[in-house]
PDB file of N, CA and C in Angstrom:
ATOM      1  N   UNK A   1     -69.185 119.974  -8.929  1.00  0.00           N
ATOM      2  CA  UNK A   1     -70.504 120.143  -9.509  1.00  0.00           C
ATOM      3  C   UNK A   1     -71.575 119.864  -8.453  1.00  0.00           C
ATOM      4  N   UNK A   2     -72.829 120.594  -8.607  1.00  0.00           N
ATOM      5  CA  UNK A   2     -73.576 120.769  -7.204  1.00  0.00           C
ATOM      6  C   UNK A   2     -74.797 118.939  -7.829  1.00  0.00           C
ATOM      7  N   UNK A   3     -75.346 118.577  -6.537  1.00  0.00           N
ATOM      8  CA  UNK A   3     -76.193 117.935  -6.942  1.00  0.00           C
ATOM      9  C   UNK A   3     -77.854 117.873  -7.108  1.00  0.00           C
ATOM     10  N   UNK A   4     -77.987 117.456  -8.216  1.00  0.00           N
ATOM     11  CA  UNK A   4     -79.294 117.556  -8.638  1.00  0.00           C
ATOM     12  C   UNK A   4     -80.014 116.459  -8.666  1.00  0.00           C
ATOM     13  N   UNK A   5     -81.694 116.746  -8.154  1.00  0.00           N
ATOM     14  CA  UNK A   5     -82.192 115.428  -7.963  1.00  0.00           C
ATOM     15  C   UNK A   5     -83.173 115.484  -9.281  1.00  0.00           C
ATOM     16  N   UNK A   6     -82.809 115.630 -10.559  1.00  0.00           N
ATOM     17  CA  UNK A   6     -83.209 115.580 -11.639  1.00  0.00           C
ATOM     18  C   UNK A   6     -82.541 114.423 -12.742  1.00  0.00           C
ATOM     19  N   UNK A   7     -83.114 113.911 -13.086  1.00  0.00           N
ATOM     20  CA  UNK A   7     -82.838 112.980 -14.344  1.00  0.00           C
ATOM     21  C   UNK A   7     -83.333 112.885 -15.463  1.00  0.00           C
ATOM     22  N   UNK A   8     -83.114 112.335 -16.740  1.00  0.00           N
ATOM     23  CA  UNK A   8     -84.035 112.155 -18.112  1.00  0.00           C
ATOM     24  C   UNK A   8     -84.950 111.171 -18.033  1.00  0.00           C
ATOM     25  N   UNK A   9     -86.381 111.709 -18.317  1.00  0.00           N
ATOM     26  CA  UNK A   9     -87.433 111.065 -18.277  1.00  0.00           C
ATOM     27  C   UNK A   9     -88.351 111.892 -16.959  1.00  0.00           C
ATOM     28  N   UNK A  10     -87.943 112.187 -15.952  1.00  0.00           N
ATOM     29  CA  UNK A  10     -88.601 112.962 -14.746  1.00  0.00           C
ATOM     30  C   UNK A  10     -89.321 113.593 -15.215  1.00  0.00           C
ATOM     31  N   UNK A  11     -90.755 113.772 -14.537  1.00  0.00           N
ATOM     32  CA  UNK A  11     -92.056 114.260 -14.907  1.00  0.00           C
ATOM     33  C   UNK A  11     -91.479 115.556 -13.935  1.00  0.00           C
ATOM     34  N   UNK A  12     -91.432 116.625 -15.054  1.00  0.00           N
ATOM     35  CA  UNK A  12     -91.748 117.919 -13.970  1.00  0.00           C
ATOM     36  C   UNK A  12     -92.764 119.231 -14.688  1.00  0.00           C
ATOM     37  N   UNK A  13     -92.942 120.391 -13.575  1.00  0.00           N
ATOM     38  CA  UNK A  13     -93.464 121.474 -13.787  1.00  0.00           C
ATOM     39  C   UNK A  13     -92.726 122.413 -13.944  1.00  0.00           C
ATOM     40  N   UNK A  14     -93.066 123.706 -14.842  1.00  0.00           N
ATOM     41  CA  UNK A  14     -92.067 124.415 -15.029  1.00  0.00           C
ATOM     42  C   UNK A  14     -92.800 125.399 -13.935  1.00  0.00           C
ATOM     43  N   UNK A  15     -92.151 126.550 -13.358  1.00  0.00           N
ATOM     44  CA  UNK A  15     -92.244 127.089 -12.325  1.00  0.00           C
ATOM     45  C   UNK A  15     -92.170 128.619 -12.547  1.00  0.00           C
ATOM     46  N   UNK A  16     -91.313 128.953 -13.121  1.00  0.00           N
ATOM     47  CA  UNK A  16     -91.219 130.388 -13.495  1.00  0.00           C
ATOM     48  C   UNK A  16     -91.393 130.467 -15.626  1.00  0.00           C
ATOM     49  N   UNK A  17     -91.786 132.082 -15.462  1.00  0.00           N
ATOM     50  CA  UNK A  17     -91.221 131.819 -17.040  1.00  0.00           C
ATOM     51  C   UNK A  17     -92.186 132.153 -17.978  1.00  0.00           C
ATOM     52  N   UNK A  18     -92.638 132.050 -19.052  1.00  0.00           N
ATOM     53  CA  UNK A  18     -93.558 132.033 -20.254  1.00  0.00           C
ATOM     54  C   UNK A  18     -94.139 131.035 -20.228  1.00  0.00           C
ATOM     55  N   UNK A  19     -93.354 129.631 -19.863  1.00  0.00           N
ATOM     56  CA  UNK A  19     -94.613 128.362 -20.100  1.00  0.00           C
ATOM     57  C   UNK A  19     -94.739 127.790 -18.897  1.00  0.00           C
ATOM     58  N   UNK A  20     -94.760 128.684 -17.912  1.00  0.00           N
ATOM     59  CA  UNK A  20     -94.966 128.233 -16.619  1.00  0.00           C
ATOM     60  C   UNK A  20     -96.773 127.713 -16.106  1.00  0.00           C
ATOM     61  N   UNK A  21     -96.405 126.686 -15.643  1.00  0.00           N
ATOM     62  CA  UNK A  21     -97.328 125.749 -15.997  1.00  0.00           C
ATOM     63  C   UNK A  21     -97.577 124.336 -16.430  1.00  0.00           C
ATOM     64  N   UNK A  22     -96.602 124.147 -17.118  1.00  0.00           N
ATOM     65  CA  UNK A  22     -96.426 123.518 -18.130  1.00  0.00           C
ATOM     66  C   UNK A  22     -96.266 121.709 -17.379  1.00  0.00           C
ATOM     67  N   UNK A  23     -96.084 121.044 -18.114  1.00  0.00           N
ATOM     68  CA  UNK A  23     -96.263 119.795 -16.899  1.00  0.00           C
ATOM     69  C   UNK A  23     -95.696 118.836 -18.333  1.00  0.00           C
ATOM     70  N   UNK A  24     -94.140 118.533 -18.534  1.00  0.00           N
ATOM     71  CA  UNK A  24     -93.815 117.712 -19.475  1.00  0.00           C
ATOM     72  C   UNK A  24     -92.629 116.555 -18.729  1.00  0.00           C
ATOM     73  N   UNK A  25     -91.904 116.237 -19.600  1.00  0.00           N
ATOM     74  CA  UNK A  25     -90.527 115.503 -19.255  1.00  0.00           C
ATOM     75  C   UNK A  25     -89.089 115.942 -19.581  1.00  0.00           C
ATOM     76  N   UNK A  26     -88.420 115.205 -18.886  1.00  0.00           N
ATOM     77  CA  UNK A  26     -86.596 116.066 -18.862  1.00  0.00           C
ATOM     78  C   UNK A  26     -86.190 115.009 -20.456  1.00  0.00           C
ATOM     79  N   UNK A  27     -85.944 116.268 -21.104  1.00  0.00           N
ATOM     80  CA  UNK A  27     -84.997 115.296 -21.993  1.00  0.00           C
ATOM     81  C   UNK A  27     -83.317 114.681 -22.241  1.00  0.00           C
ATOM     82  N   UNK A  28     -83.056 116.120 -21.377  1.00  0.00           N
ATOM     83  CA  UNK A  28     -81.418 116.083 -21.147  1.00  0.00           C
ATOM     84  C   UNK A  28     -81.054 116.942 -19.418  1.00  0.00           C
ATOM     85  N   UNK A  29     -80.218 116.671 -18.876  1.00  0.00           N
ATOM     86  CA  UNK A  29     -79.455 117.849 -17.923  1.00  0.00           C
ATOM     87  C   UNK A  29     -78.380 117.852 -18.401  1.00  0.00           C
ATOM     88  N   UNK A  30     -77.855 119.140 -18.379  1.00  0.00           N
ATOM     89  CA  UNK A  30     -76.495 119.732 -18.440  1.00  0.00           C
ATOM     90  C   UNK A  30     -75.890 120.619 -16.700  1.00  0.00           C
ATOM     91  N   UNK A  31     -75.571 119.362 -16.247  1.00  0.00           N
ATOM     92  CA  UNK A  31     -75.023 119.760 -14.865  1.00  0.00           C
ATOM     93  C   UNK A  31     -73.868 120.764 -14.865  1.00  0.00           C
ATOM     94  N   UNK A  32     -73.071 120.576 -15.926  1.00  0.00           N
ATOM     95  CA  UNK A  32     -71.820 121.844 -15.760  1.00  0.00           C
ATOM     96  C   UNK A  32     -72.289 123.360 -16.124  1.00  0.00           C
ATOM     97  N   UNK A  33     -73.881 122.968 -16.635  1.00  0.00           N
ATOM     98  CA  UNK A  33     -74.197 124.640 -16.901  1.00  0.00           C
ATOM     99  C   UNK A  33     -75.743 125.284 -16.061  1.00  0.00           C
ATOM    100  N   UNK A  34     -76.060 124.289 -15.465  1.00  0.00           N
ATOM    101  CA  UNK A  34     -77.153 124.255 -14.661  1.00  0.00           C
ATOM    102  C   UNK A  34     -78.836 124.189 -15.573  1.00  0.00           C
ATOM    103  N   UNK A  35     -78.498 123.494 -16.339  1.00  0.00           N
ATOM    104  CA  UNK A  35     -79.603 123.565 -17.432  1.00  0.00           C
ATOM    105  C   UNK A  35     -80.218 122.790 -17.154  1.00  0.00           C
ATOM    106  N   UNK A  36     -81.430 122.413 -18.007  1.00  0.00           N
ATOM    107  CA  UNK A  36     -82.795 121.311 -18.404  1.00  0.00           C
ATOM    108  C   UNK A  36     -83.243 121.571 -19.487  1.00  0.00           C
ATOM    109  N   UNK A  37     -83.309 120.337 -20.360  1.00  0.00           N
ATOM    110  CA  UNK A  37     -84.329 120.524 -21.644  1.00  0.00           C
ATOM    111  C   UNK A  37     -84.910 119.702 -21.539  1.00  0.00           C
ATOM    112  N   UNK A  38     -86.381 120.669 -21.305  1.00  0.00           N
ATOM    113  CA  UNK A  38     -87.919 119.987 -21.381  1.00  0.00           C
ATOM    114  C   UNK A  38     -88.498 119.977 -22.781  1.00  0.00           C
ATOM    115  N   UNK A  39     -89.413 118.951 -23.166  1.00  0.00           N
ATOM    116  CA  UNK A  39     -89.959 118.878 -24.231  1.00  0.00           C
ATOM    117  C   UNK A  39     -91.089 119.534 -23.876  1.00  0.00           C
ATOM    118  N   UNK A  40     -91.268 120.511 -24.744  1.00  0.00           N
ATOM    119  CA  UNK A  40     -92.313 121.423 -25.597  1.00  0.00           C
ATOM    120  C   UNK A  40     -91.796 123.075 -24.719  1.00  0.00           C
ATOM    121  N   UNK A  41     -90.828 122.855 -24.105  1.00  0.00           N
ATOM    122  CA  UNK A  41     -90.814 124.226 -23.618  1.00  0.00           C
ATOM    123  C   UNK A  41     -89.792 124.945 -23.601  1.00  0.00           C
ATOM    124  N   UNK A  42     -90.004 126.102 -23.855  1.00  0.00           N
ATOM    125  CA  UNK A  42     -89.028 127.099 -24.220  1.00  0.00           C
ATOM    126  C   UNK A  42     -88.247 126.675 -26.115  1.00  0.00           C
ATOM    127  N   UNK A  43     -89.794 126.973 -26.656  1.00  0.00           N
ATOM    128  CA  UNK A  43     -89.334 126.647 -27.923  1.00  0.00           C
ATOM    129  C   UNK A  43     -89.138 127.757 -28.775  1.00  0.00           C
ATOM    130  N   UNK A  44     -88.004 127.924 -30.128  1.00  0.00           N
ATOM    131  CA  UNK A  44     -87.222 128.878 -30.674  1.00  0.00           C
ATOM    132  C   UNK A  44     -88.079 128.379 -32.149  1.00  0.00           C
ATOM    133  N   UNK A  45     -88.423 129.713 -32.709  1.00  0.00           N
ATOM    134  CA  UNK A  45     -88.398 129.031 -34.349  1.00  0.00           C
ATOM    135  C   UNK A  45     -86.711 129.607 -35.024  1.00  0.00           C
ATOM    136  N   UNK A  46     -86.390 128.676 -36.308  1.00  0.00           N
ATOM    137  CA  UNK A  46     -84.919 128.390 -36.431  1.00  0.00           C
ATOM    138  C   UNK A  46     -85.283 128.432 -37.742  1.00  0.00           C
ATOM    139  N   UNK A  47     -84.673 129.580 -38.324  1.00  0.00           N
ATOM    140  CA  UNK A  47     -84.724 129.665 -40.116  1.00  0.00           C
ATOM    141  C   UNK A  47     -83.756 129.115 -40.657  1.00  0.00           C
ATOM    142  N   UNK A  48     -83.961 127.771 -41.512  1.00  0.00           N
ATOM    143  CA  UNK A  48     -83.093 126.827 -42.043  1.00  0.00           C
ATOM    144  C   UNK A  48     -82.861 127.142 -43.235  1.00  0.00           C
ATOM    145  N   UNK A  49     -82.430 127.070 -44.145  1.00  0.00           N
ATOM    146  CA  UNK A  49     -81.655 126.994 -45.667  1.00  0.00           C
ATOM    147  C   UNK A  49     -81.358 125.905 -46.162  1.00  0.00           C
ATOM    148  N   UNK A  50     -82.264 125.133 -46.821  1.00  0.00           N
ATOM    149  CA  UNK A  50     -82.412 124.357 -47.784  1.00  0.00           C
ATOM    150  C   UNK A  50     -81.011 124.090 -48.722  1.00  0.00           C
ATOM    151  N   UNK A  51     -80.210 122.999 -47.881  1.00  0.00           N
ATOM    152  CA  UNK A  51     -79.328 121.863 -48.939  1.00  0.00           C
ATOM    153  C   UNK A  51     -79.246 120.859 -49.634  1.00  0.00           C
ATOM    154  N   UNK A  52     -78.964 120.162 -49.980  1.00  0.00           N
ATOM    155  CA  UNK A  52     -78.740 119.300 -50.775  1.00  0.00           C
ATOM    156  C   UNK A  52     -80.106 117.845 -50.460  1.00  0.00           C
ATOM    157  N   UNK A  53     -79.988 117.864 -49.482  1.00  0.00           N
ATOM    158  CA  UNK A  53     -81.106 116.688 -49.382  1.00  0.00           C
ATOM    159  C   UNK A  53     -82.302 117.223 -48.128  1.00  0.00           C
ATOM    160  N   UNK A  54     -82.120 118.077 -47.593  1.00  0.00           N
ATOM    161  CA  UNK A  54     -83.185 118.495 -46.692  1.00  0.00           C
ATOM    162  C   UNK A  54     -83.852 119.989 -47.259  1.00  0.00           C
ATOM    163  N   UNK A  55     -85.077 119.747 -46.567  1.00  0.00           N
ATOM    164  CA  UNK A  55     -85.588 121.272 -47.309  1.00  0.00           C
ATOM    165  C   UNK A  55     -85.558 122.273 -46.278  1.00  0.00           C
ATOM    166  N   UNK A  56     -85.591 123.411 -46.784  1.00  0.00           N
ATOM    167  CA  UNK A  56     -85.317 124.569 -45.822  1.00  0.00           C
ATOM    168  C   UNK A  56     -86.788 125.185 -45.383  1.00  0.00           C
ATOM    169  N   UNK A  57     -86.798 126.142 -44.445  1.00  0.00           N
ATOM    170  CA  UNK A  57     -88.325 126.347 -44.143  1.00  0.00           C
ATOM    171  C   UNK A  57     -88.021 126.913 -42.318  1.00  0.00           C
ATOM    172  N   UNK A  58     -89.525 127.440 -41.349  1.00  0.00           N
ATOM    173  CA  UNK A  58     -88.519 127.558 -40.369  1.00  0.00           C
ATOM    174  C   UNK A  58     -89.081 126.275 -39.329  1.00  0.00           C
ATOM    175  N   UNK A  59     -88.270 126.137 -38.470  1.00  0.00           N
ATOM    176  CA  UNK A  59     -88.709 124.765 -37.510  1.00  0.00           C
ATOM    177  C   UNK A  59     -88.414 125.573 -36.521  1.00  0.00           C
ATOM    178  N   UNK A  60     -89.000 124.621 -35.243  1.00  0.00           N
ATOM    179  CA  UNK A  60     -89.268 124.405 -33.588  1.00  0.00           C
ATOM    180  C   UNK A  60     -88.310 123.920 -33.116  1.00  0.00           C
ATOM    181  N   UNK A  61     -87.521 125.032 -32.225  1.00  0.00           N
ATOM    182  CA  UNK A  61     -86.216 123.604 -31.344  1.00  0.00           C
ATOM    183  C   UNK A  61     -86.609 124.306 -29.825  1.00  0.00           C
ATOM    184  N   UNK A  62     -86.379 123.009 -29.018  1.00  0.00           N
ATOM    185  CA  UNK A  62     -86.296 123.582 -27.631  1.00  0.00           C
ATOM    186  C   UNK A  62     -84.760 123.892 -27.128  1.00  0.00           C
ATOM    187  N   UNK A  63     -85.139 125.069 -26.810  1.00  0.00           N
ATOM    188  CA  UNK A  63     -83.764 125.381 -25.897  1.00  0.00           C
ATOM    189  C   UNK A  63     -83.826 125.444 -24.204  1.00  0.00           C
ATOM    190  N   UNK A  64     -83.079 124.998 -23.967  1.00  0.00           N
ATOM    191  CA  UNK A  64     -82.460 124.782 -22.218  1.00  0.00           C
ATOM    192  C   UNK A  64     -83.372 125.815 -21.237  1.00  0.00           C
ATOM    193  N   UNK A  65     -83.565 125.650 -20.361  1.00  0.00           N
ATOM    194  CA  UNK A  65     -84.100 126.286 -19.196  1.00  0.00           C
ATOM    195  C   UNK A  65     -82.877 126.426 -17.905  1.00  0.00           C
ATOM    196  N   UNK A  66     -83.483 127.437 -17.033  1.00  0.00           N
ATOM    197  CA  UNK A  66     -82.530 126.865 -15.806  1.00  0.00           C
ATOM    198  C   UNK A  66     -82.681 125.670 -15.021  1.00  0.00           C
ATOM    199  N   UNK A  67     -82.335 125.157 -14.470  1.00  0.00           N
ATOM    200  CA  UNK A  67     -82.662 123.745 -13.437  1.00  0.00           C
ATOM    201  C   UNK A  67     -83.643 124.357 -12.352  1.00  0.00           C
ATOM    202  N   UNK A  68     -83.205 125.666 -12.000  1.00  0.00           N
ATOM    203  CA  UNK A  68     -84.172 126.215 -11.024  1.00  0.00           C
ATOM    204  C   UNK A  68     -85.873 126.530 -11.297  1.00  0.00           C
ATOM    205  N   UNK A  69     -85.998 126.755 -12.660  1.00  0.00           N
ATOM    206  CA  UNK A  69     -87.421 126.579 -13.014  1.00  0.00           C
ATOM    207  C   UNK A  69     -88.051 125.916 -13.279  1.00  0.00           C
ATOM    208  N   UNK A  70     -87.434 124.549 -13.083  1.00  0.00           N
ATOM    209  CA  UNK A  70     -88.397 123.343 -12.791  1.00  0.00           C
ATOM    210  C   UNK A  70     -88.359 122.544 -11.501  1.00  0.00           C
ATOM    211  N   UNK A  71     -89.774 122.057 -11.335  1.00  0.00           N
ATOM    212  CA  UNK A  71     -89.708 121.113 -10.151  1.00  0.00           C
ATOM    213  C   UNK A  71     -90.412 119.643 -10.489  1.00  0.00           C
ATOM    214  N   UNK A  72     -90.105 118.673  -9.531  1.00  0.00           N
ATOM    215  CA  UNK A  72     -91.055 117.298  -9.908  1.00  0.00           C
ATOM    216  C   UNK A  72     -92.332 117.796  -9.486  1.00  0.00           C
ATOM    217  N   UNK A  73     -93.588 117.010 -10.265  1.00  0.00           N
ATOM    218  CA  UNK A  73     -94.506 116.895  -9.886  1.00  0.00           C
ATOM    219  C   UNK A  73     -95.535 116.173  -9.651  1.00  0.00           C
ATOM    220  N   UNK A  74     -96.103 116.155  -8.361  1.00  0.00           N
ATOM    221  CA  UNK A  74     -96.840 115.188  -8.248  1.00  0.00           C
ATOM    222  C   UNK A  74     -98.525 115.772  -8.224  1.00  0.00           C
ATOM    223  N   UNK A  75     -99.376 114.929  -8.821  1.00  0.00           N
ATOM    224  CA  UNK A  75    -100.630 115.417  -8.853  1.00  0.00           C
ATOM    225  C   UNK A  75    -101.113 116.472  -9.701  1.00  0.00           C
ATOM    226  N   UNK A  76     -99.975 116.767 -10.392  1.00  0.00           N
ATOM    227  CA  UNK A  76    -100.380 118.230 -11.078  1.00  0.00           C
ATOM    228  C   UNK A  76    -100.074 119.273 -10.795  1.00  0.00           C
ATOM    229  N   UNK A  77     -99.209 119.602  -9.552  1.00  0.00           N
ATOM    230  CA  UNK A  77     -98.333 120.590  -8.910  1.00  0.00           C
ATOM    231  C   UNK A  77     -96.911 120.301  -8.354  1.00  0.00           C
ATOM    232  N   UNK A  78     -96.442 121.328  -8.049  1.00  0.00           N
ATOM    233  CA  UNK A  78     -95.050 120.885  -7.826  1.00  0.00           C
ATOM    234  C   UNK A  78     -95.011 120.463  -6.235  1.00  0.00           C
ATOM    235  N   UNK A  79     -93.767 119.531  -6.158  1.00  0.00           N
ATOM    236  CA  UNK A  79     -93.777 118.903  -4.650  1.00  0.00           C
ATOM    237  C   UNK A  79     -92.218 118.796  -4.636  1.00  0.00           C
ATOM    238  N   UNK A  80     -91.908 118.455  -3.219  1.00  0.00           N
ATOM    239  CA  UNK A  80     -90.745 118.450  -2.772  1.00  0.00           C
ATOM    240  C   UNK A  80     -90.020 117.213  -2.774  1.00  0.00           C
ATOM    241  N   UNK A  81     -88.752 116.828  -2.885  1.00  0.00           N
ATOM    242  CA  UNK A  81     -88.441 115.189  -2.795  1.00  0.00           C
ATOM    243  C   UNK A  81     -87.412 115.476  -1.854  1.00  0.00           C
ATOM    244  N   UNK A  82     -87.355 113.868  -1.763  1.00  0.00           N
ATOM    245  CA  UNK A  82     -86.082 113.586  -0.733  1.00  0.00           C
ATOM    246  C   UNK A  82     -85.536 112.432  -1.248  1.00  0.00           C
ATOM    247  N   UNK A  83     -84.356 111.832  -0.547  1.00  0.00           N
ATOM    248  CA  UNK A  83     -83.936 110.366  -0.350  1.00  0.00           C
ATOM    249  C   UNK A  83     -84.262 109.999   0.476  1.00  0.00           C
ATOM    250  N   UNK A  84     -84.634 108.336   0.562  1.00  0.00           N
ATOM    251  CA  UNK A  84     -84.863 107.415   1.103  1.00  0.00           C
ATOM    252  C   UNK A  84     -83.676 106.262   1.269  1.00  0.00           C
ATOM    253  N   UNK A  85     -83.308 106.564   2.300  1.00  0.00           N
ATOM    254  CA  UNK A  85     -82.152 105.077   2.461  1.00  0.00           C
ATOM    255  C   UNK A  85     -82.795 104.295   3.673  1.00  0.00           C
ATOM    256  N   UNK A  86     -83.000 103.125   2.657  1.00  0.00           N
ATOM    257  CA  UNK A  86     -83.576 101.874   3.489  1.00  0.00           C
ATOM    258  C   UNK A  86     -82.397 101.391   3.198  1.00  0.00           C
ATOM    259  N   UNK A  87     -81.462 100.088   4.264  1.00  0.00           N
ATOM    260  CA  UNK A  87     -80.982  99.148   3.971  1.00  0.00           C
ATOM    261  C   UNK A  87     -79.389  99.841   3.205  1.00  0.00           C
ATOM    262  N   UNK A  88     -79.127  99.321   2.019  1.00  0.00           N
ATOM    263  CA  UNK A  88     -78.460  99.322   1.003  1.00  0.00           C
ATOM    264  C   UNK A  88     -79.067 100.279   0.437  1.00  0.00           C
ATOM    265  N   UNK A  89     -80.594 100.412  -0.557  1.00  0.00           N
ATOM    266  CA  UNK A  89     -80.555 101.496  -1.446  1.00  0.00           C
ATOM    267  C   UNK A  89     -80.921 102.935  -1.006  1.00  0.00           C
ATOM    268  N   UNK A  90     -80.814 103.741  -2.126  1.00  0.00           N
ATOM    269  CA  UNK A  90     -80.724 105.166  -2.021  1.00  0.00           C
ATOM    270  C   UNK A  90     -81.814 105.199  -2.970  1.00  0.00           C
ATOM    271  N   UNK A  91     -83.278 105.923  -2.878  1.00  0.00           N
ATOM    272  CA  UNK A  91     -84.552 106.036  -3.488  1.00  0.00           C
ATOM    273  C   UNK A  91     -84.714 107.563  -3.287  1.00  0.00           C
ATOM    274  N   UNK A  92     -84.999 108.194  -4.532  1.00  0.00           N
ATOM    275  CA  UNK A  92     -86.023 109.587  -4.670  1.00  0.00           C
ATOM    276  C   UNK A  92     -87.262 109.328  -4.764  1.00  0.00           C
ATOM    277  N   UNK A  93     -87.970 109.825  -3.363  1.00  0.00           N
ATOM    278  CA  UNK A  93     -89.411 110.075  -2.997  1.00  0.00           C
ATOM    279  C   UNK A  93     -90.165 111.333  -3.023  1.00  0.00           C
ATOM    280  N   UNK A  94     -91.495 111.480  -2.606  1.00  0.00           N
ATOM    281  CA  UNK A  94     -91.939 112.588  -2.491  1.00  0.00           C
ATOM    282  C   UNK A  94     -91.944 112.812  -1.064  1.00  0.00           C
ATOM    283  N   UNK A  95     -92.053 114.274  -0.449  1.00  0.00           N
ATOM    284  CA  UNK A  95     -91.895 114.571   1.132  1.00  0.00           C
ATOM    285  C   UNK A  95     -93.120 114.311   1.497  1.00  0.00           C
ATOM    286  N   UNK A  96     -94.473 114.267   0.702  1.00  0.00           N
ATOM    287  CA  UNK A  96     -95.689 114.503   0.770  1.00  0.00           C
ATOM    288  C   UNK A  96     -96.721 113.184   1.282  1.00  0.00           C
ATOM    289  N   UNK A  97     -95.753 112.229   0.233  1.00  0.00           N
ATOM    290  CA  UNK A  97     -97.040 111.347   0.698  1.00  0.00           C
ATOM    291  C   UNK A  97     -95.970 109.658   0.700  1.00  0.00           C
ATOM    292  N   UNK A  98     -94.232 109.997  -0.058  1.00  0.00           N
ATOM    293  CA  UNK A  98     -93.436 109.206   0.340  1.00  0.00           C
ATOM    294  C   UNK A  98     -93.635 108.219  -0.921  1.00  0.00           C
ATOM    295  N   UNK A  99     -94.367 108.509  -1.906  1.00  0.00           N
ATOM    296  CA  UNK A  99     -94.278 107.599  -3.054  1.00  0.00           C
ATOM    297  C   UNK A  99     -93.309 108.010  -4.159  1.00  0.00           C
ATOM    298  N   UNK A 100     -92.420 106.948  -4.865  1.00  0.00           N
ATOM    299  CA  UNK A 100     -91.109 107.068  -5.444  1.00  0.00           C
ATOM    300  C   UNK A 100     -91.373 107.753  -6.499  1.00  0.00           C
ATOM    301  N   UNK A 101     -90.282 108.481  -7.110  1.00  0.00           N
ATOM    302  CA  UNK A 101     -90.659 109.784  -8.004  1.00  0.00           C
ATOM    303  C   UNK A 101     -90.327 108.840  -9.539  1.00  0.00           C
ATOM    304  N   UNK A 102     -89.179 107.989  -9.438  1.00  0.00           N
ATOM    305  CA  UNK A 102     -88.955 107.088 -10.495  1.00  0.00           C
ATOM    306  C   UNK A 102     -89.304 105.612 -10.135  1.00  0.00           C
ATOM    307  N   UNK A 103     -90.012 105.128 -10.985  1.00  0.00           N
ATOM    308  CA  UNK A 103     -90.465 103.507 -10.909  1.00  0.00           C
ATOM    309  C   UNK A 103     -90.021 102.825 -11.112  1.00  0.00           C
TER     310      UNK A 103
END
């Protein structure tokens, strides 16, 4: 499996696409399929059918993106990262200005 410098919670931009633009957070990766699900993007309406204790009606789900149409971002645009090995640890930074992408 290839590696990705993406995790849940990472602030990114979406890059290509319909909601390109977009500037949310990772909610999941799916590394064996090269995915990302961002919240609020790439959303489906889903016609439900009303059972027994929930009501039916249609709802909002997000579905997966590629990994390739998103990037981190810093400032409001997309930027590049790296690792940082000081010492012992291993840190994701920005190439730009070298401040850590996770706190």
């Amino acid at each position: 499996m290839p590696k990705y410098k993406f995790k849940s919670g990472d602030k990114v931009i979406v890059i290509t696409g319909s909601d390109r633009g977009k500037v949310s957070s990772i909610l999941a990766v799916d590394r064996k399929n090269h995915k990302v699900l961002v919240k609020g993007v790439n959303e489906k309406k889903l016609h439900k059918k009303s059972d027994g204790q929930n009501q039916g009606g249609i709802i909002s789900v997000e579905r997966p993106i590629d990994i390739s149409n998103v990037a981190h971002v810093l400032d409001g645009k997309a930027a590049k990262v790296k690792y940082d090995i000081t010492g012992e640890k291993k840190k994701l930074v920005f190439k730009k200005n070298g401040a850590e992408v996770r706190k």
